[in-house]
PDB file of N, CA and C in Angstrom:
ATOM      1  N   UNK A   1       1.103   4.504  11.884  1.00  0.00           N
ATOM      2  CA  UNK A   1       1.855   5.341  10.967  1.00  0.00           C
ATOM      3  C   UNK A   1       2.210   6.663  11.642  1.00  0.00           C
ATOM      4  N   UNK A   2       1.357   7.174  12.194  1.00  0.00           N
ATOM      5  CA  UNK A   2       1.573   8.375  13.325  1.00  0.00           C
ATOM      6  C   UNK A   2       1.937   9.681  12.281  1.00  0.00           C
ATOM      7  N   UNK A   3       1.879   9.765  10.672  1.00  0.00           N
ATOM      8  CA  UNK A   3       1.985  11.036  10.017  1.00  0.00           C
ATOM      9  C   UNK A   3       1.564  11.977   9.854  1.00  0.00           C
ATOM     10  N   UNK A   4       1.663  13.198   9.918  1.00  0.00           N
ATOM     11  CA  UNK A   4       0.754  13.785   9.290  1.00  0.00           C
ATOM     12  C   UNK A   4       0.602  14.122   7.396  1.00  0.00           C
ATOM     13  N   UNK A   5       2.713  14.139   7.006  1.00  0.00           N
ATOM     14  CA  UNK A   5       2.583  14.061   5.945  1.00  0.00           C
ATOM     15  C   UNK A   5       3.070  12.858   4.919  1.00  0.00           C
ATOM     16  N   UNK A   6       3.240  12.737   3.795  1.00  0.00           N
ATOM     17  CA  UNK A   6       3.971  11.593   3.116  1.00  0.00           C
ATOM     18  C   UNK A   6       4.511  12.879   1.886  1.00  0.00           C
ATOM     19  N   UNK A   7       5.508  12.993   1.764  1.00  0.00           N
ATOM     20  CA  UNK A   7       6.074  13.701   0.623  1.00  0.00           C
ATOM     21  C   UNK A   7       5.523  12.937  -0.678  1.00  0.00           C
ATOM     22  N   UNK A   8       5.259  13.895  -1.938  1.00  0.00           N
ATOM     23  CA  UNK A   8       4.618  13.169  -2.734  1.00  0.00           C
ATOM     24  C   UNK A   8       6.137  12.509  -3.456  1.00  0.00           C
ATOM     25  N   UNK A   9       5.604  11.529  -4.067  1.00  0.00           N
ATOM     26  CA  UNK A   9       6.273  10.494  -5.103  1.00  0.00           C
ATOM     27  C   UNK A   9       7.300   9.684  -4.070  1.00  0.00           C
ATOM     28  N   UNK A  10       6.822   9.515  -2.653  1.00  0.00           N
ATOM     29  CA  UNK A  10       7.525   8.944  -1.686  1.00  0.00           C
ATOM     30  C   UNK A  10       6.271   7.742  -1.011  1.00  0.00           C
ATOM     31  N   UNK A  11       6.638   6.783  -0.626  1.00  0.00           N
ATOM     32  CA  UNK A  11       5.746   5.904   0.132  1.00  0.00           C
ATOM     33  C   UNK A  11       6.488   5.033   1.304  1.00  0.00           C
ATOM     34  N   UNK A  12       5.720   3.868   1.081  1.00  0.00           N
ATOM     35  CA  UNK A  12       6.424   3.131   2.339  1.00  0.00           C
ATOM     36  C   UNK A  12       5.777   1.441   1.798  1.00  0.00           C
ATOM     37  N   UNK A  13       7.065   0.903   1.729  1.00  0.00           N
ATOM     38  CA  UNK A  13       7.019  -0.329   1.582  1.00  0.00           C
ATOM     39  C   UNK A  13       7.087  -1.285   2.695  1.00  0.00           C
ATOM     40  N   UNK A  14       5.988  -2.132   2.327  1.00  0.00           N
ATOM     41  CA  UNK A  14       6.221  -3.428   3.461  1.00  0.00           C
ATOM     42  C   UNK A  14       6.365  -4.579   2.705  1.00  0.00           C
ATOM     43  N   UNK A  15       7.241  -5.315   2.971  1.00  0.00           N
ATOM     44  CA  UNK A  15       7.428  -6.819   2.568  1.00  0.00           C
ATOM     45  C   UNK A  15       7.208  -7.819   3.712  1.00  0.00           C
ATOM     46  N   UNK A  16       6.343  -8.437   2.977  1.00  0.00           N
ATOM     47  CA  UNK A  16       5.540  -9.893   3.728  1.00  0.00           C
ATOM     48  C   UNK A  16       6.634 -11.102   4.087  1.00  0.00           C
ATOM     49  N   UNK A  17       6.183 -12.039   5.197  1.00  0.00           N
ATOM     50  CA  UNK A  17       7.390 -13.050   4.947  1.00  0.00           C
ATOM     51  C   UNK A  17       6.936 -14.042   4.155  1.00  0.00           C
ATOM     52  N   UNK A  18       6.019 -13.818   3.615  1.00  0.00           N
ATOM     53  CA  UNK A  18       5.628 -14.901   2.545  1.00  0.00           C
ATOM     54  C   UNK A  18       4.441 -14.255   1.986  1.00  0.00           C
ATOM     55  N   UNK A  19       4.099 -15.063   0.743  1.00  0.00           N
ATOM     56  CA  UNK A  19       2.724 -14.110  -0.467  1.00  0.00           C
ATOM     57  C   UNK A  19       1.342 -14.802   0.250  1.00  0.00           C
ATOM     58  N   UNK A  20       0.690 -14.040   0.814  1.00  0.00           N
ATOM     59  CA  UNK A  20      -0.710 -14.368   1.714  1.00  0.00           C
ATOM     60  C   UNK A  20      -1.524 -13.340   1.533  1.00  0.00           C
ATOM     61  N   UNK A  21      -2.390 -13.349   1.521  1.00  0.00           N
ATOM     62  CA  UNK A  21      -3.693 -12.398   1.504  1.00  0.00           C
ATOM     63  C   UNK A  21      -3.603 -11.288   2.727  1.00  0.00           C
ATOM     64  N   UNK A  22      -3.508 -10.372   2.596  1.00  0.00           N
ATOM     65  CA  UNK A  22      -2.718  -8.914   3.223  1.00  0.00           C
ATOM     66  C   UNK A  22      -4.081  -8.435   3.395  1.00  0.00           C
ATOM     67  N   UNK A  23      -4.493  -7.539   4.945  1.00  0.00           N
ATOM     68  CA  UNK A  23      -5.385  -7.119   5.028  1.00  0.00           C
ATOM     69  C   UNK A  23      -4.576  -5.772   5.816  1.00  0.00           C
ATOM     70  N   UNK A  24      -4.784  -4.518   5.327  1.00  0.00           N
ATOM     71  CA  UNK A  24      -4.495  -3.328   6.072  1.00  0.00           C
ATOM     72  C   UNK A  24      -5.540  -2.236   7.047  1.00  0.00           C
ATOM     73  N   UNK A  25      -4.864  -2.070   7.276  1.00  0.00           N
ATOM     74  CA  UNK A  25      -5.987  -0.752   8.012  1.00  0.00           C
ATOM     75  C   UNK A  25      -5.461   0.505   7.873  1.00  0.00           C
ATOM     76  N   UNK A  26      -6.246   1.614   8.431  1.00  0.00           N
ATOM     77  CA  UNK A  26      -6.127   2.766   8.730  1.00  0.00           C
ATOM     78  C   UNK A  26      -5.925   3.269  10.323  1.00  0.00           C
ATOM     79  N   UNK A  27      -5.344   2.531  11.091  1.00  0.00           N
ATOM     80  CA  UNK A  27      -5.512   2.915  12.823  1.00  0.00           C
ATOM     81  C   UNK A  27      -4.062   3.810  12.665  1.00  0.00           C
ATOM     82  N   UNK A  28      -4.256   4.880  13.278  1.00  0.00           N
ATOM     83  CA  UNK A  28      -3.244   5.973  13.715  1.00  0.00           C
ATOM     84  C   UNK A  28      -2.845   6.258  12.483  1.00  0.00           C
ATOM     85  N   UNK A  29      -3.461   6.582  11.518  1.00  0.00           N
ATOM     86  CA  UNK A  29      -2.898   6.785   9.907  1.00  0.00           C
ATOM     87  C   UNK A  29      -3.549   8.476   9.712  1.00  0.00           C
ATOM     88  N   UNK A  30      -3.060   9.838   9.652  1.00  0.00           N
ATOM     89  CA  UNK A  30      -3.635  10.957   9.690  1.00  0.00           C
ATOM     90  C   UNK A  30      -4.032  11.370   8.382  1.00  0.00           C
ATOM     91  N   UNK A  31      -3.651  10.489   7.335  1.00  0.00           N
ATOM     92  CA  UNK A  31      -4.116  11.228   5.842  1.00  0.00           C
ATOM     93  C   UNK A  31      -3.974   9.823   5.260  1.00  0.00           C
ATOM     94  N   UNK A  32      -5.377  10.697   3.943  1.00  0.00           N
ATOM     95  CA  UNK A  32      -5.815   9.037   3.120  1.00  0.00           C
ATOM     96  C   UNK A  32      -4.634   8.833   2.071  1.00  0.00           C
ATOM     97  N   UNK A  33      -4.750   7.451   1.981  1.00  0.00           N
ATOM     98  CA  UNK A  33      -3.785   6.730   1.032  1.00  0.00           C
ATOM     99  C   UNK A  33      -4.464   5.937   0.056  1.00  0.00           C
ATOM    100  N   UNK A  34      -3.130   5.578  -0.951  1.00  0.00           N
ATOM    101  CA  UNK A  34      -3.852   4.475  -1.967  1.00  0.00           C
ATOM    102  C   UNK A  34      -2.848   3.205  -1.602  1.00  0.00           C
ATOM    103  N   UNK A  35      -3.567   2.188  -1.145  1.00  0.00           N
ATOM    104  CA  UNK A  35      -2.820   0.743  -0.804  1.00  0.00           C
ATOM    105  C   UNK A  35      -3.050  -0.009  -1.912  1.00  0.00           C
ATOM    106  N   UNK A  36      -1.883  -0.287  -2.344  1.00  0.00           N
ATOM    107  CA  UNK A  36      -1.608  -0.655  -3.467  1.00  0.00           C
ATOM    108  C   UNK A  36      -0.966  -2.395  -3.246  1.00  0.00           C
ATOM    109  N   UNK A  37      -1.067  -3.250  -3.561  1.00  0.00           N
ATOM    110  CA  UNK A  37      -0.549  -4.943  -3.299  1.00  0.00           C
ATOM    111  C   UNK A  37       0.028  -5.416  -4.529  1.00  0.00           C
ATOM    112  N   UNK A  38       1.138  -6.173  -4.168  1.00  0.00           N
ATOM    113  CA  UNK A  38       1.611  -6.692  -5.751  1.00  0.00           C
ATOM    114  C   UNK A  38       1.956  -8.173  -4.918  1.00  0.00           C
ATOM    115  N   UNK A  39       1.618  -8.997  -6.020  1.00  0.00           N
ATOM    116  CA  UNK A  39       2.390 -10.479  -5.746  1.00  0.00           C
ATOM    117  C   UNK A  39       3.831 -10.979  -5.708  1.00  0.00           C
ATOM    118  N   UNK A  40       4.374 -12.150  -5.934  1.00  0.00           N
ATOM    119  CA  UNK A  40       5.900 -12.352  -4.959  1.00  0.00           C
ATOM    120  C   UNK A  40       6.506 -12.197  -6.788  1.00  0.00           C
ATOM    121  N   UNK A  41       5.682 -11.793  -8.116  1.00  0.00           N
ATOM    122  CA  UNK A  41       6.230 -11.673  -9.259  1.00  0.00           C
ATOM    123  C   UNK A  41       6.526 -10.195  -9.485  1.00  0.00           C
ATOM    124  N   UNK A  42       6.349  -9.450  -8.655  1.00  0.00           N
ATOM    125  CA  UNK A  42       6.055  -8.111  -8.440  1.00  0.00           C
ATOM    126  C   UNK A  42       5.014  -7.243  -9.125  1.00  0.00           C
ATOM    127  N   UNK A  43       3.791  -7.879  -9.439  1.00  0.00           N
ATOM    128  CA  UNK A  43       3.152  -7.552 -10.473  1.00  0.00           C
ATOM    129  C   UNK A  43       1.503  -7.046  -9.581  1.00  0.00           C
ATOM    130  N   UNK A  44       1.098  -5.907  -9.776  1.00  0.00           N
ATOM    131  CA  UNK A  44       0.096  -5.179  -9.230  1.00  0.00           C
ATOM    132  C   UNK A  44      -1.238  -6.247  -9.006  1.00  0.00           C
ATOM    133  N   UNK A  45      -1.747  -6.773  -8.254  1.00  0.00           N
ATOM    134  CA  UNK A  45      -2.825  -7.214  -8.004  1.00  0.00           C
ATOM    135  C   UNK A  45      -4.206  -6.498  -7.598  1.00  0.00           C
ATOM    136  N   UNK A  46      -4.474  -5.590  -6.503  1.00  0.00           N
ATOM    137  CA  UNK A  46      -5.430  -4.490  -5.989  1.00  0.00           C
ATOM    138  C   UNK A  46      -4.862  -3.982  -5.641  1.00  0.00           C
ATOM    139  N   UNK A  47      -5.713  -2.704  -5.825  1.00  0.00           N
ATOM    140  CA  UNK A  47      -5.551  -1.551  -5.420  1.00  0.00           C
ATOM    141  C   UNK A  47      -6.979  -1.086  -4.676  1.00  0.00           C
ATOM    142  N   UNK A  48      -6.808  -0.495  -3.305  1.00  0.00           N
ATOM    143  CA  UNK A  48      -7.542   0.910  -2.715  1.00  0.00           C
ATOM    144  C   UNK A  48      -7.391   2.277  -2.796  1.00  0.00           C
ATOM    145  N   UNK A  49      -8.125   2.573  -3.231  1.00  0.00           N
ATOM    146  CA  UNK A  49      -7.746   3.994  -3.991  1.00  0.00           C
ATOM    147  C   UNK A  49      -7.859   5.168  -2.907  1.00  0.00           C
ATOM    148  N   UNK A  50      -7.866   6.100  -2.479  1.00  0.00           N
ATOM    149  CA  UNK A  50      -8.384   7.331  -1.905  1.00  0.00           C
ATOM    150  C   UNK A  50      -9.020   6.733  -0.416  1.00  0.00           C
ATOM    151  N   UNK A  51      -8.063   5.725   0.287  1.00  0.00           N
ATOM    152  CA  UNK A  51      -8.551   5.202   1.566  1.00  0.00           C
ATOM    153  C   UNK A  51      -8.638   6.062   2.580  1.00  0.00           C
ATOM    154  N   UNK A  52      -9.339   6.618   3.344  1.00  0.00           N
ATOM    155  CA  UNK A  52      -9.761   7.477   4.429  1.00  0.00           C
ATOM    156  C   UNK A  52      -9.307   7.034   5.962  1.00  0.00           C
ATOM    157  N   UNK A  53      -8.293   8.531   6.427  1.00  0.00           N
ATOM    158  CA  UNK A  53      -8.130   7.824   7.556  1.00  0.00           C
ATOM    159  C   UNK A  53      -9.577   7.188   8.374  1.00  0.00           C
ATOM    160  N   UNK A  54      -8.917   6.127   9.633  1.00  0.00           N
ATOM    161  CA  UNK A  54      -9.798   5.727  10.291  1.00  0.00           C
ATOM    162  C   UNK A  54     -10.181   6.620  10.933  1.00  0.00           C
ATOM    163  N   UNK A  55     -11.926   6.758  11.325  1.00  0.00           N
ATOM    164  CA  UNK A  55     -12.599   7.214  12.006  1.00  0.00           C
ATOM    165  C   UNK A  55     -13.560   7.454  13.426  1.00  0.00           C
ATOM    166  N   UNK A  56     -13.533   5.851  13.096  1.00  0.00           N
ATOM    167  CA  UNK A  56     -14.685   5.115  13.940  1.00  0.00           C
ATOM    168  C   UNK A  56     -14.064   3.593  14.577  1.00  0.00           C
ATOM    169  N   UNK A  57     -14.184   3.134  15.451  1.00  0.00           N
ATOM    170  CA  UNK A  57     -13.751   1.817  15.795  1.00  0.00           C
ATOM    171  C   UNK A  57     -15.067   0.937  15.410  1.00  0.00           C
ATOM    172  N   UNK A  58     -14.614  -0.286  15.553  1.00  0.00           N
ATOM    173  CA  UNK A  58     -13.600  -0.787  14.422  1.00  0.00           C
ATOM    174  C   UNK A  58     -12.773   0.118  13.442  1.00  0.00           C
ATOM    175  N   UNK A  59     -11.903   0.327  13.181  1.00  0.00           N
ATOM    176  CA  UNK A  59     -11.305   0.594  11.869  1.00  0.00           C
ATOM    177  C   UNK A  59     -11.328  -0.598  10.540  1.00  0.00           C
ATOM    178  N   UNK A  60     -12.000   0.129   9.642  1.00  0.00           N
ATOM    179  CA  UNK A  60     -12.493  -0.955   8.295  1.00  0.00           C
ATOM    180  C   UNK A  60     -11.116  -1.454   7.963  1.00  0.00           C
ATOM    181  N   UNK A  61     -11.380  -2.493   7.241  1.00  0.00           N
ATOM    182  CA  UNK A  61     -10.012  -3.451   6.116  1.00  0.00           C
ATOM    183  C   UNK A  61      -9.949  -3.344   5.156  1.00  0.00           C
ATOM    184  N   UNK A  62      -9.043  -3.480   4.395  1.00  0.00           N
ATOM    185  CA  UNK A  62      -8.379  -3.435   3.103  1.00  0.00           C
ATOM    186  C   UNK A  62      -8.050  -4.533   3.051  1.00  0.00           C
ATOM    187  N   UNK A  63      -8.032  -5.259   2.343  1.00  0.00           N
ATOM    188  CA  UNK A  63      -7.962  -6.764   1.654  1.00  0.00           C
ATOM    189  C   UNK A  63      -6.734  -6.694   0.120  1.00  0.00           C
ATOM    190  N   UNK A  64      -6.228  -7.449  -0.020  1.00  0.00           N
ATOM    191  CA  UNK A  64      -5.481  -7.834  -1.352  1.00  0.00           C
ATOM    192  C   UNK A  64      -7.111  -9.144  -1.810  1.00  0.00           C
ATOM    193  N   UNK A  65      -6.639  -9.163  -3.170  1.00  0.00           N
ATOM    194  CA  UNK A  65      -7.886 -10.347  -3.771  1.00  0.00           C
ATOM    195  C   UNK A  65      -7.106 -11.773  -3.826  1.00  0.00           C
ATOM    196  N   UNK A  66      -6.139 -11.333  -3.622  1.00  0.00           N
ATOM    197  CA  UNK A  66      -5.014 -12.923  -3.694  1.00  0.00           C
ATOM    198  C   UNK A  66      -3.504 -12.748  -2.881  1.00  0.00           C
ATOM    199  N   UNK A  67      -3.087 -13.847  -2.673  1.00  0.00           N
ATOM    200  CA  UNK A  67      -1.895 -13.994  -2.301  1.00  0.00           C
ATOM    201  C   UNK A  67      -0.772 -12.427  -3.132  1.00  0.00           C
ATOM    202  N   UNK A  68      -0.424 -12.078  -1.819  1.00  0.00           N
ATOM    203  CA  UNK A  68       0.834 -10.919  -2.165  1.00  0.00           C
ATOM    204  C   UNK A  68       2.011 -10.642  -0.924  1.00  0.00           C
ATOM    205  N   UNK A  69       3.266 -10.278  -1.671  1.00  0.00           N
ATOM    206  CA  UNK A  69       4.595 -10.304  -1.074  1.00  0.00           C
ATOM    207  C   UNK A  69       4.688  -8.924  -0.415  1.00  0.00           C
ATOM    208  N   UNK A  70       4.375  -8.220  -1.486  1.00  0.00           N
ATOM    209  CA  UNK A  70       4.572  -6.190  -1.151  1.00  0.00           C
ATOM    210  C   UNK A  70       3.336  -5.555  -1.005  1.00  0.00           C
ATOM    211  N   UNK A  71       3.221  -4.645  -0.142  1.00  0.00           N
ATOM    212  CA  UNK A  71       2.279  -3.740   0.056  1.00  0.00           C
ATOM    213  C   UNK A  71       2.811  -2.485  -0.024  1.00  0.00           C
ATOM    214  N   UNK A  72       2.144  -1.255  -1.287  1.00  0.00           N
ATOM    215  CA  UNK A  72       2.975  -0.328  -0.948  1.00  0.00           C
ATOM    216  C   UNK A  72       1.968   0.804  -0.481  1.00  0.00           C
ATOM    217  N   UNK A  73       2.189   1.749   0.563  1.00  0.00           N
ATOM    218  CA  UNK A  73       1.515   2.950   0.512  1.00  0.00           C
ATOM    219  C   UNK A  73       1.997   4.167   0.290  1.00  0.00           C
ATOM    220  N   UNK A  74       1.105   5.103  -0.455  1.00  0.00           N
ATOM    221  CA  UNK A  74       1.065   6.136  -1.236  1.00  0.00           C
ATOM    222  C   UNK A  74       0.179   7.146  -1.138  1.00  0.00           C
ATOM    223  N   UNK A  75       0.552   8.558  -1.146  1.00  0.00           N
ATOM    224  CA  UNK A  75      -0.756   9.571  -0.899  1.00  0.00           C
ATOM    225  C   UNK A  75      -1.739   9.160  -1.572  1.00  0.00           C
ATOM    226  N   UNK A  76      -2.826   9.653  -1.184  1.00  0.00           N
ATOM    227  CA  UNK A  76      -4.257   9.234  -1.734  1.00  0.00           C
ATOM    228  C   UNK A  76      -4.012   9.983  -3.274  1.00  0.00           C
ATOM    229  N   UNK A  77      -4.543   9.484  -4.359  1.00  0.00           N
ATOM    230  CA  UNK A  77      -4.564  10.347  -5.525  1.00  0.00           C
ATOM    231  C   UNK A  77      -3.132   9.962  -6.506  1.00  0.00           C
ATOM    232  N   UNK A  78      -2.059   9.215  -6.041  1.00  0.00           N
ATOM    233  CA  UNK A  78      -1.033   9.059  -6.502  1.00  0.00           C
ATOM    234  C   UNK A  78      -1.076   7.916  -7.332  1.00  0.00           C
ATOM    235  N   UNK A  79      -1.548   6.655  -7.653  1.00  0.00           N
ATOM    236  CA  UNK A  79      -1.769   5.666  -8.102  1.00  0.00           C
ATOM    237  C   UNK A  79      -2.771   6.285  -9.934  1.00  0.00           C
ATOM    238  N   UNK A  80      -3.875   7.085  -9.394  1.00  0.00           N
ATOM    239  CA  UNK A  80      -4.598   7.732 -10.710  1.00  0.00           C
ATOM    240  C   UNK A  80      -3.251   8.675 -11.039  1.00  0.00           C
ATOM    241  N   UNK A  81      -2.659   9.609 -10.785  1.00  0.00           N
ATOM    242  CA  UNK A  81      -1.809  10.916 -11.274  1.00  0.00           C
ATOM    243  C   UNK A  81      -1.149  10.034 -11.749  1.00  0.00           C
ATOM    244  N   UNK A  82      -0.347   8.865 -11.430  1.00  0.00           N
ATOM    245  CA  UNK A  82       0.570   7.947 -12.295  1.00  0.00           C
ATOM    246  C   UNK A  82       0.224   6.412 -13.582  1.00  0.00           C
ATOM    247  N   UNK A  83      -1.450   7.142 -13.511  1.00  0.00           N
ATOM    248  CA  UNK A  83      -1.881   6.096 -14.486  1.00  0.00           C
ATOM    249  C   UNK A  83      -1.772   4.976 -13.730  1.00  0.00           C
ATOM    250  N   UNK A  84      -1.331   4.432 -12.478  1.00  0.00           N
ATOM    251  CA  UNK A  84      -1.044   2.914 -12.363  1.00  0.00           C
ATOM    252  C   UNK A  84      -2.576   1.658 -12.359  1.00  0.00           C
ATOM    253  N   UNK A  85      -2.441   0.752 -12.800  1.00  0.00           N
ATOM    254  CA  UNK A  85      -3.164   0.047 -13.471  1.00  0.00           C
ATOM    255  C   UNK A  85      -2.777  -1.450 -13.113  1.00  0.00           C
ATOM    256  N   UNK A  86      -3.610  -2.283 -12.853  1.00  0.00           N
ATOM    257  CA  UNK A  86      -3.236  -3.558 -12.213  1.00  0.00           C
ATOM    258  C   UNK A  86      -2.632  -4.642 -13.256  1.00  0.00           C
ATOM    259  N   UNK A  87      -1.720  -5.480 -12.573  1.00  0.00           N
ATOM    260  CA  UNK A  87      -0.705  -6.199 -13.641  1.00  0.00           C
ATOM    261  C   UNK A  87       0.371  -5.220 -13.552  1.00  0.00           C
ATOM    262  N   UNK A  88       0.063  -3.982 -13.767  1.00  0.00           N
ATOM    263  CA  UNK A  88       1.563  -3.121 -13.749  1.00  0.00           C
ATOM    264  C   UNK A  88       2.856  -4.031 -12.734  1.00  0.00           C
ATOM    265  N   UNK A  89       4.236  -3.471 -13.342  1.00  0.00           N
ATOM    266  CA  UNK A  89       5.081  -4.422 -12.598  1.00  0.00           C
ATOM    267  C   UNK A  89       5.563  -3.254 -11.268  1.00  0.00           C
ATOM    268  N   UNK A  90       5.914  -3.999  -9.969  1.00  0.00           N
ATOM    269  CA  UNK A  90       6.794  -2.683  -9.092  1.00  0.00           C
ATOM    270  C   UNK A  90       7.773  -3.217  -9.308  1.00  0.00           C
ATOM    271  N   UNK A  91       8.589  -1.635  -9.795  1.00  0.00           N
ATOM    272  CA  UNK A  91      10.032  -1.718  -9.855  1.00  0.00           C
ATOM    273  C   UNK A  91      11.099  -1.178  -8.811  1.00  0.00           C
ATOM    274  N   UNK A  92      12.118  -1.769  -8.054  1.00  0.00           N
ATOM    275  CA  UNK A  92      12.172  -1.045  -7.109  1.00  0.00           C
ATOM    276  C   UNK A  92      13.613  -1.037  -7.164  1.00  0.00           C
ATOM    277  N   UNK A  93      13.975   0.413  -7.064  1.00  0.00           N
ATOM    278  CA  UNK A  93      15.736   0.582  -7.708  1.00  0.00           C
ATOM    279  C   UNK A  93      16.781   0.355  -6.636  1.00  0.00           C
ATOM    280  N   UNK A  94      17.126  -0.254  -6.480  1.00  0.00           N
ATOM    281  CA  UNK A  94      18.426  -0.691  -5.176  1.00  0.00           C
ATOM    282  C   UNK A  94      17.551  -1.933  -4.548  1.00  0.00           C
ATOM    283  N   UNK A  95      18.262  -2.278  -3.380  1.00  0.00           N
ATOM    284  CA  UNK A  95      17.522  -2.991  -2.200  1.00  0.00           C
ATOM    285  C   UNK A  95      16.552  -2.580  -1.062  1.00  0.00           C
ATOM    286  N   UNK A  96      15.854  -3.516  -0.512  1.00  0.00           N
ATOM    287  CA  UNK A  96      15.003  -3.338   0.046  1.00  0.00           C
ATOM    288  C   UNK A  96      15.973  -3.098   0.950  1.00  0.00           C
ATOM    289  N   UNK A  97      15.289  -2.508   2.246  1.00  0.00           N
ATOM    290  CA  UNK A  97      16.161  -1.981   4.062  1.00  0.00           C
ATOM    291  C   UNK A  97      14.989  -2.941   4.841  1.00  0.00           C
ATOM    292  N   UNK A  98      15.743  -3.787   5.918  1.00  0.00           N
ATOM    293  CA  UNK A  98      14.894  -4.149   6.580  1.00  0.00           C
ATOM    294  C   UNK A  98      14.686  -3.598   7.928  1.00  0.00           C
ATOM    295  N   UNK A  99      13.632  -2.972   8.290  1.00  0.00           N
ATOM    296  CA  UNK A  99      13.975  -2.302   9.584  1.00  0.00           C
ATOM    297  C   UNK A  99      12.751  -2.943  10.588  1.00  0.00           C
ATOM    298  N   UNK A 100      12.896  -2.788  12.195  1.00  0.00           N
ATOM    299  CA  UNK A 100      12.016  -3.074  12.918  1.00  0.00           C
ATOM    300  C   UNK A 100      11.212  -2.306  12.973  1.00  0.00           C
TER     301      UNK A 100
END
């Protein structure tokens, strides 16, 4: 990720090439996030709340509990400030950008 900041109510979406069990990390990530997973219905599955950059090698995992399409990340603290709650749907206004 190489950030230092994420503007709030801004994140970063990744789309999967298919709905599989998503494991993230924290390597080169400078501030904690909340990793948030939704399935290919767009509908919230887990959440990590207040994830800490990595520290130590290994860098720990983040897991989804089931098959998911989207992963989104978000400042740490942004998921509670917006009430979000699992099952919630992601709504996402325009199209996705696919970039390398």
């Amino acid at each position: 990720m190489y950030r230092l900041m994420l503007p709030r109510d801004q994140g970063m979406l990744f789309v999967l090439p298919r709905p599989q069990v998503a494991t993230f990390w924290m390597k080169n990530t400078y501030l904690p996030l909340d990793i948030l997973y939704f399935d290919a219905n767009r509908r919230l599955r887990t959440i990590h709340r207040n994830v800490p950059p990595c520290r130590r090698r290994p860098c720990p995992t983040y897991a989804s509990t089931g098959p998911v399409l989207y992963v989104l990340e978000i400042n740490a603290g942004e998921a509670a400030r917006h009430a979000i709650q699992p099952e919630q749907p992601l709504h996402i206004d325009g199209g996705v950008g696919i970039t390398d």
